[in-house]
N, C-alpha and C. Protein backbone atom coordinates (compact mmCIF):
# COMPACT_ATOMS: atom_id res chain seq x y z
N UNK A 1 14.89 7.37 0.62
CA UNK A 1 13.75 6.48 0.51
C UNK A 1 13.34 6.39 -0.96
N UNK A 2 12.33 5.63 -0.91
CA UNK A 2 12.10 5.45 -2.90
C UNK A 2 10.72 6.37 -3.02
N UNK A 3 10.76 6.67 -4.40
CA UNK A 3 9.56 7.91 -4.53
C UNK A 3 8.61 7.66 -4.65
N UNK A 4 7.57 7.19 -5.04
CA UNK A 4 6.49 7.05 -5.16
C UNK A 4 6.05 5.42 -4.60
N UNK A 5 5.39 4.16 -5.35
CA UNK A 5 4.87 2.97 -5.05
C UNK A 5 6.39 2.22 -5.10
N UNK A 6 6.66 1.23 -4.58
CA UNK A 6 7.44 0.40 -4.55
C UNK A 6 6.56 -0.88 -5.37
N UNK A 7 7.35 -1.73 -6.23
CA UNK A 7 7.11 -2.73 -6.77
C UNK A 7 6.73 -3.92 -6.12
N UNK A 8 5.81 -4.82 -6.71
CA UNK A 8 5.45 -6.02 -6.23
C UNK A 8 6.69 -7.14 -5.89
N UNK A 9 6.58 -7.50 -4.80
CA UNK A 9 8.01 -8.03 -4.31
C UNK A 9 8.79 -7.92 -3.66
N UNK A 10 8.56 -6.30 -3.12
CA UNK A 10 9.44 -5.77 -2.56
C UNK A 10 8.94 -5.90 -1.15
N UNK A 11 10.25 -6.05 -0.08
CA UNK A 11 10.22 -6.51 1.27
C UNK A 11 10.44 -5.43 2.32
N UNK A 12 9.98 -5.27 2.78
CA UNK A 12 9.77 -4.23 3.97
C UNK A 12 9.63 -4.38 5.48
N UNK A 13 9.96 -3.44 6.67
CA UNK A 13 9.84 -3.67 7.71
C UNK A 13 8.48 -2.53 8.10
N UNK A 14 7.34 -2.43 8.72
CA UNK A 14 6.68 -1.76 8.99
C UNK A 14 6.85 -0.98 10.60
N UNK A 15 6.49 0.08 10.38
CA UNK A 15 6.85 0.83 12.16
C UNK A 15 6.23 0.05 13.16
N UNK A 16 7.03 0.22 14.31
CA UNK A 16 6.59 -0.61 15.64
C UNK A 16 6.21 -2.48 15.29
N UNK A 17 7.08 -2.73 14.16
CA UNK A 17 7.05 -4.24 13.82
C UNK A 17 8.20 -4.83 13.45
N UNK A 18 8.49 -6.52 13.88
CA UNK A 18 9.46 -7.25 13.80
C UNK A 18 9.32 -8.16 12.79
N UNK A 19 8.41 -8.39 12.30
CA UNK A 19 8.21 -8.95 11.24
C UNK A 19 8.25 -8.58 9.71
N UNK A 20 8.83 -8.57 8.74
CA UNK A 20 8.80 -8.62 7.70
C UNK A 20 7.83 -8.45 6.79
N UNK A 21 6.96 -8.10 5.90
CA UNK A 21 5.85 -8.12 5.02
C UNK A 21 6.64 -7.65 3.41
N UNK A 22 6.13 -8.80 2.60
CA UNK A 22 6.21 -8.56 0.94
C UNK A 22 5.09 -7.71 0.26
N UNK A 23 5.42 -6.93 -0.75
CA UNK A 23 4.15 -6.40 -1.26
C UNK A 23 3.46 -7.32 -2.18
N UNK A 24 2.02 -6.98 -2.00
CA UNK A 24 1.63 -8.10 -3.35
C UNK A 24 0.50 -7.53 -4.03
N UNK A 25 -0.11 -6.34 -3.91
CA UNK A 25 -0.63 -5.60 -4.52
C UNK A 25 -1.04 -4.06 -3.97
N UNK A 26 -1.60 -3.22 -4.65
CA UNK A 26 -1.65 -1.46 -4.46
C UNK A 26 -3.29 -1.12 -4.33
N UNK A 27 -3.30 -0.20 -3.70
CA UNK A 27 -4.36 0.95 -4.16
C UNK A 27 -5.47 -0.17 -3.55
N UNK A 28 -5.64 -0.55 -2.22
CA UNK A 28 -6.57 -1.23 -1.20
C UNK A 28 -7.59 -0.64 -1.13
N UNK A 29 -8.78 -1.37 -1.26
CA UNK A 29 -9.79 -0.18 -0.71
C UNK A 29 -10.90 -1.68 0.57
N UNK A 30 -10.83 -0.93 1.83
CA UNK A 30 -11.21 -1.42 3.12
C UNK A 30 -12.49 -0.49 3.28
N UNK A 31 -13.35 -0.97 3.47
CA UNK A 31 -15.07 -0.80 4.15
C UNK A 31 -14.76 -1.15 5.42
N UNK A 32 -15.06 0.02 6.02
CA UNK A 32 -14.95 -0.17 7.78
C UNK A 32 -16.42 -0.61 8.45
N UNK A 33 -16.72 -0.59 9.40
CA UNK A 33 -18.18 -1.04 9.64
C UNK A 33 -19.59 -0.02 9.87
N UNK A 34 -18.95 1.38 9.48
CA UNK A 34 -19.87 2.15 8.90
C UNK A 34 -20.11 2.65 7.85
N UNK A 35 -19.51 1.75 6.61
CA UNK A 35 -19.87 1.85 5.48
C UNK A 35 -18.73 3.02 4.98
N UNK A 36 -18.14 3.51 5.53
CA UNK A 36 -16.75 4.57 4.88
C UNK A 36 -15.82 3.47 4.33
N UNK A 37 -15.06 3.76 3.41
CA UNK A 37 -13.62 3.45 2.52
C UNK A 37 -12.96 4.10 2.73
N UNK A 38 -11.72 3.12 2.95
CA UNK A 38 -10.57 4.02 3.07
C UNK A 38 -9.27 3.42 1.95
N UNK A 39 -8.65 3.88 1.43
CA UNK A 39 -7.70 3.72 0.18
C UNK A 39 -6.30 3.44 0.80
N UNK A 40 -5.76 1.88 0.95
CA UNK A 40 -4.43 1.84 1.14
C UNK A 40 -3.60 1.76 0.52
N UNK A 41 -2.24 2.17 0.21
CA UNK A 41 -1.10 2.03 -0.41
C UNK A 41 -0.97 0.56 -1.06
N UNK A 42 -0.67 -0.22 -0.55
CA UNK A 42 -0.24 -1.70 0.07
C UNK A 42 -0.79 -2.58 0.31
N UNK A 43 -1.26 -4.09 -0.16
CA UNK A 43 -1.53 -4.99 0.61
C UNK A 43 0.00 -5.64 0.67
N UNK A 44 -0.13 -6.74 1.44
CA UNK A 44 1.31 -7.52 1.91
C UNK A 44 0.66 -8.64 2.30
N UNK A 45 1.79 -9.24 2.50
CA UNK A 45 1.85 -10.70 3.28
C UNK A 45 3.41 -10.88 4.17
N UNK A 46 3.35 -11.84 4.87
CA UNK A 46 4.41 -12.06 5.44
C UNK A 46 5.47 -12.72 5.02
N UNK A 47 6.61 -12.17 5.47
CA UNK A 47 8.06 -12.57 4.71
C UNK A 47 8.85 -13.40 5.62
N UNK A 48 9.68 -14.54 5.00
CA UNK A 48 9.77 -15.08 4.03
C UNK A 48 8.34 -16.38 3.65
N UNK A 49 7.10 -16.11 4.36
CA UNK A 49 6.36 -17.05 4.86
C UNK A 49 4.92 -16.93 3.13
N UNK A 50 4.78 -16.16 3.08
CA UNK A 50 4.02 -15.82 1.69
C UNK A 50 2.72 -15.78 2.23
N UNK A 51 2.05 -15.93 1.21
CA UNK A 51 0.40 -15.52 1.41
C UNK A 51 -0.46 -16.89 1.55
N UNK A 52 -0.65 -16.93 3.02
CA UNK A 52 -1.49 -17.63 3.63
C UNK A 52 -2.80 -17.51 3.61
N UNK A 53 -3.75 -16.41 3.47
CA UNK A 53 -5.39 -16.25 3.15
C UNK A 53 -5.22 -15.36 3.63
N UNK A 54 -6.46 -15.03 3.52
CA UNK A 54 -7.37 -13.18 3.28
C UNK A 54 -7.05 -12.86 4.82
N UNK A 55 -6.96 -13.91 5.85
CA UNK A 55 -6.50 -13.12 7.32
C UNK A 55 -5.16 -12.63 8.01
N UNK A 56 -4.15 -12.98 6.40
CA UNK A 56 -2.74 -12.55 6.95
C UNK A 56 -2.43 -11.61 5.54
N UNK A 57 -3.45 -11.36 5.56
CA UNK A 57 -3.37 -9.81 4.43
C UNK A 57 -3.16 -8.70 5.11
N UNK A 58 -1.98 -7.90 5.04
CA UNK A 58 -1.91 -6.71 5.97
C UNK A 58 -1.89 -5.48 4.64
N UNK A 59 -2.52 -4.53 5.49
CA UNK A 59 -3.15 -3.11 4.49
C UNK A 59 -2.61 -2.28 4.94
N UNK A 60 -1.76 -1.14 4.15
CA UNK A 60 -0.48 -0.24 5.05
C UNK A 60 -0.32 0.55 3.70
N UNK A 61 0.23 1.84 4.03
CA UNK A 61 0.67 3.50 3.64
C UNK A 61 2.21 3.25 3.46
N UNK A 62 2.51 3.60 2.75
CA UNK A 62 4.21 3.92 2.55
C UNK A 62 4.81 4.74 3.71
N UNK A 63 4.15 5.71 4.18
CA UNK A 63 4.31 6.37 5.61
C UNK A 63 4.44 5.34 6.74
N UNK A 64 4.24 3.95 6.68
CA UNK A 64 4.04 3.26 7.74
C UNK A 64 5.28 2.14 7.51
N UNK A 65 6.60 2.61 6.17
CA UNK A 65 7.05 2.02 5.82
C UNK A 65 8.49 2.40 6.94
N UNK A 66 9.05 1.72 7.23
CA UNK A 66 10.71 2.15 8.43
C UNK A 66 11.53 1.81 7.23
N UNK A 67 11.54 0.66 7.17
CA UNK A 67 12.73 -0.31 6.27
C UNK A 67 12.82 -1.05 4.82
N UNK A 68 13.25 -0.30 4.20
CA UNK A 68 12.94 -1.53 2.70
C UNK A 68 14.35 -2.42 2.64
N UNK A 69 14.08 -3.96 3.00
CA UNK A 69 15.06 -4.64 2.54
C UNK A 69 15.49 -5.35 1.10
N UNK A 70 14.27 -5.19 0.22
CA UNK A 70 14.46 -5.66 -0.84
C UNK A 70 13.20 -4.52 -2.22
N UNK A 71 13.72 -4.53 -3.13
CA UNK A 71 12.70 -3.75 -4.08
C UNK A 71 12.57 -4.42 -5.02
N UNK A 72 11.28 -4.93 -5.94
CA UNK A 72 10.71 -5.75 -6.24
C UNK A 72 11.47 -5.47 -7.68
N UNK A 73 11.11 -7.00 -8.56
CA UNK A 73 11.45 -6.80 -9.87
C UNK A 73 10.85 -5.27 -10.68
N UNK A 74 11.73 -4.52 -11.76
CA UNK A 74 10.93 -3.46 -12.41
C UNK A 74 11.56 -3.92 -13.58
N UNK A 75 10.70 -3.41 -14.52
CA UNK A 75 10.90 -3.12 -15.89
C UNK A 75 10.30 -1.99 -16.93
N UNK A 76 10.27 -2.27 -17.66
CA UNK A 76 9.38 -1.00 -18.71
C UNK A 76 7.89 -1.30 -18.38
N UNK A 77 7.52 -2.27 -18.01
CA UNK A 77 6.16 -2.71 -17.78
C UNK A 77 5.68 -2.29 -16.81
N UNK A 78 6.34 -2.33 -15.77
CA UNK A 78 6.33 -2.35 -14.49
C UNK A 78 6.80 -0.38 -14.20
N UNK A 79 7.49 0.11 -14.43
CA UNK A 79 7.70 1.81 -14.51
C UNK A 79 6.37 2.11 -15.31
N UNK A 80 5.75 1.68 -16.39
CA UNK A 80 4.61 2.26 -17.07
C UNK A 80 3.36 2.35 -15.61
N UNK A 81 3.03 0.78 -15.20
CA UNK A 81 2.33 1.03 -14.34
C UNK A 81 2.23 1.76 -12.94
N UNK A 82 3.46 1.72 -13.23
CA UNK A 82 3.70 2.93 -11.40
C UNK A 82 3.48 3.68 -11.94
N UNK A 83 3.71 5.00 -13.15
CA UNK A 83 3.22 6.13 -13.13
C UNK A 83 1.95 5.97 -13.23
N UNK A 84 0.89 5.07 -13.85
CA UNK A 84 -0.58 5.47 -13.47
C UNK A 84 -0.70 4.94 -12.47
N UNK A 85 -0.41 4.07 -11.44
CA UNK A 85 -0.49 3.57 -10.08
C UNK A 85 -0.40 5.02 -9.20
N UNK A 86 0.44 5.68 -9.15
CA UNK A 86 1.03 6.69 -8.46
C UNK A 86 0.07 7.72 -8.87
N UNK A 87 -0.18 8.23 -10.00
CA UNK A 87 -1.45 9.25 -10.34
C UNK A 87 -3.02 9.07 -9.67
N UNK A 88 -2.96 7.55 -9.91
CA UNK A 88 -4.30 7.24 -9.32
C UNK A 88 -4.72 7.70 -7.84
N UNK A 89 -3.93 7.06 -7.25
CA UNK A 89 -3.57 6.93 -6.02
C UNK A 89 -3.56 8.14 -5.28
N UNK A 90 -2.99 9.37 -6.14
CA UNK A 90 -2.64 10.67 -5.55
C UNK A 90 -4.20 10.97 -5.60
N UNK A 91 -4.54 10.87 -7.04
CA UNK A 91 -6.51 11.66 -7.07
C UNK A 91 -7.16 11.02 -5.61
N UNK A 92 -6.77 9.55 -5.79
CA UNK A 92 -7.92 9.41 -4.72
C UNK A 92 -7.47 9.57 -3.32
N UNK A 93 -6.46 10.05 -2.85
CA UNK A 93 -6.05 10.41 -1.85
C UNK A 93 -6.91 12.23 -1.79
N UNK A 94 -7.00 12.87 -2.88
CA UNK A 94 -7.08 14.37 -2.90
C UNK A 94 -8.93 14.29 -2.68
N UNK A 95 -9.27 13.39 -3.16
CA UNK A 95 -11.10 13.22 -3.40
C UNK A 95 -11.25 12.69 -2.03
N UNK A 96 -10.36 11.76 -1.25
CA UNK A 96 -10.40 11.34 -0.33
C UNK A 96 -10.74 12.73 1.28
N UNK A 97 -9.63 13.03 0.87
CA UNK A 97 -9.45 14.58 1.76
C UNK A 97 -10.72 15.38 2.02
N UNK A 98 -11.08 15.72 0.13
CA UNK A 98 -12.47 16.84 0.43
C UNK A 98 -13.22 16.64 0.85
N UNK A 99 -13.86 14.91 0.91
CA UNK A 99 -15.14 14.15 1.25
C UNK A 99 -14.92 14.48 2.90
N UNK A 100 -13.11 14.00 3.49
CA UNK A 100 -13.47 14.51 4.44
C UNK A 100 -13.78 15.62 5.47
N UNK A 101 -13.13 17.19 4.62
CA UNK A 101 -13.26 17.79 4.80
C UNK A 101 -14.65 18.93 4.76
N UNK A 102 -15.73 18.15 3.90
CA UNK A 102 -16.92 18.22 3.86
C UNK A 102 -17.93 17.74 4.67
N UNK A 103 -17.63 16.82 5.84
CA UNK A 103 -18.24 16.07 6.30
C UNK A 103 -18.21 16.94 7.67
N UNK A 104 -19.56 17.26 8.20
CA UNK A 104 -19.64 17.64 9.61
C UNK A 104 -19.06 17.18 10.66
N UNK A 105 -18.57 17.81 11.68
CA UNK A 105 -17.83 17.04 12.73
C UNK A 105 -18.96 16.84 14.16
């Protein structure tokens, strides 16, 4: 599998799905309806169909990734920003954790 963020562009199959999704940007952050955030990997859109509006925006984890059929353009530009993409991402996954592990059950 690939190590850390996959590049913008890149095409994927998601678990328990037949459809296709492109990446088109990182590091999601979703307000649920009690006011918690939660930090996704991934936004997407659908493949080969593109980005139709804010209601065929799908929000997804690399864990939720089965299949990569395609990996997006990279370059020096693009490797610079995955390593702070990938750093970021890790903190707020770790800040993510304690908040919840602080929180009464």
């Amino acid at each position: 599998m690939f190590n850390g963020l996959l590049p913008i562009g890149s095409v994927v199959l998601l678990k328990n799905s037949t459809k296709r999704v492109m990446i088109i940007g990182f590091c999601q952050k979703e307000i649920n309806d009690n006011e918690e955030a939660k930090i996704w990997d991934y936004a997407g859109c659908l493949y080969p169909e593109g980005y139709l509006g804010p209601n065929q925006t799908f929000l997804f984890n690399g864990d939720q990734i089965e299949r990569i059929f395609a990996i997006g353009y990279q370059d020096e530009e693009q490797f610079e920003f995955k390593k702070k993409a990938d750093s970021v991402i890790e903190q707020l996954r770790k800040k993510s954790a304690g908040q919840q592990e602080e929180q009464p059950q």
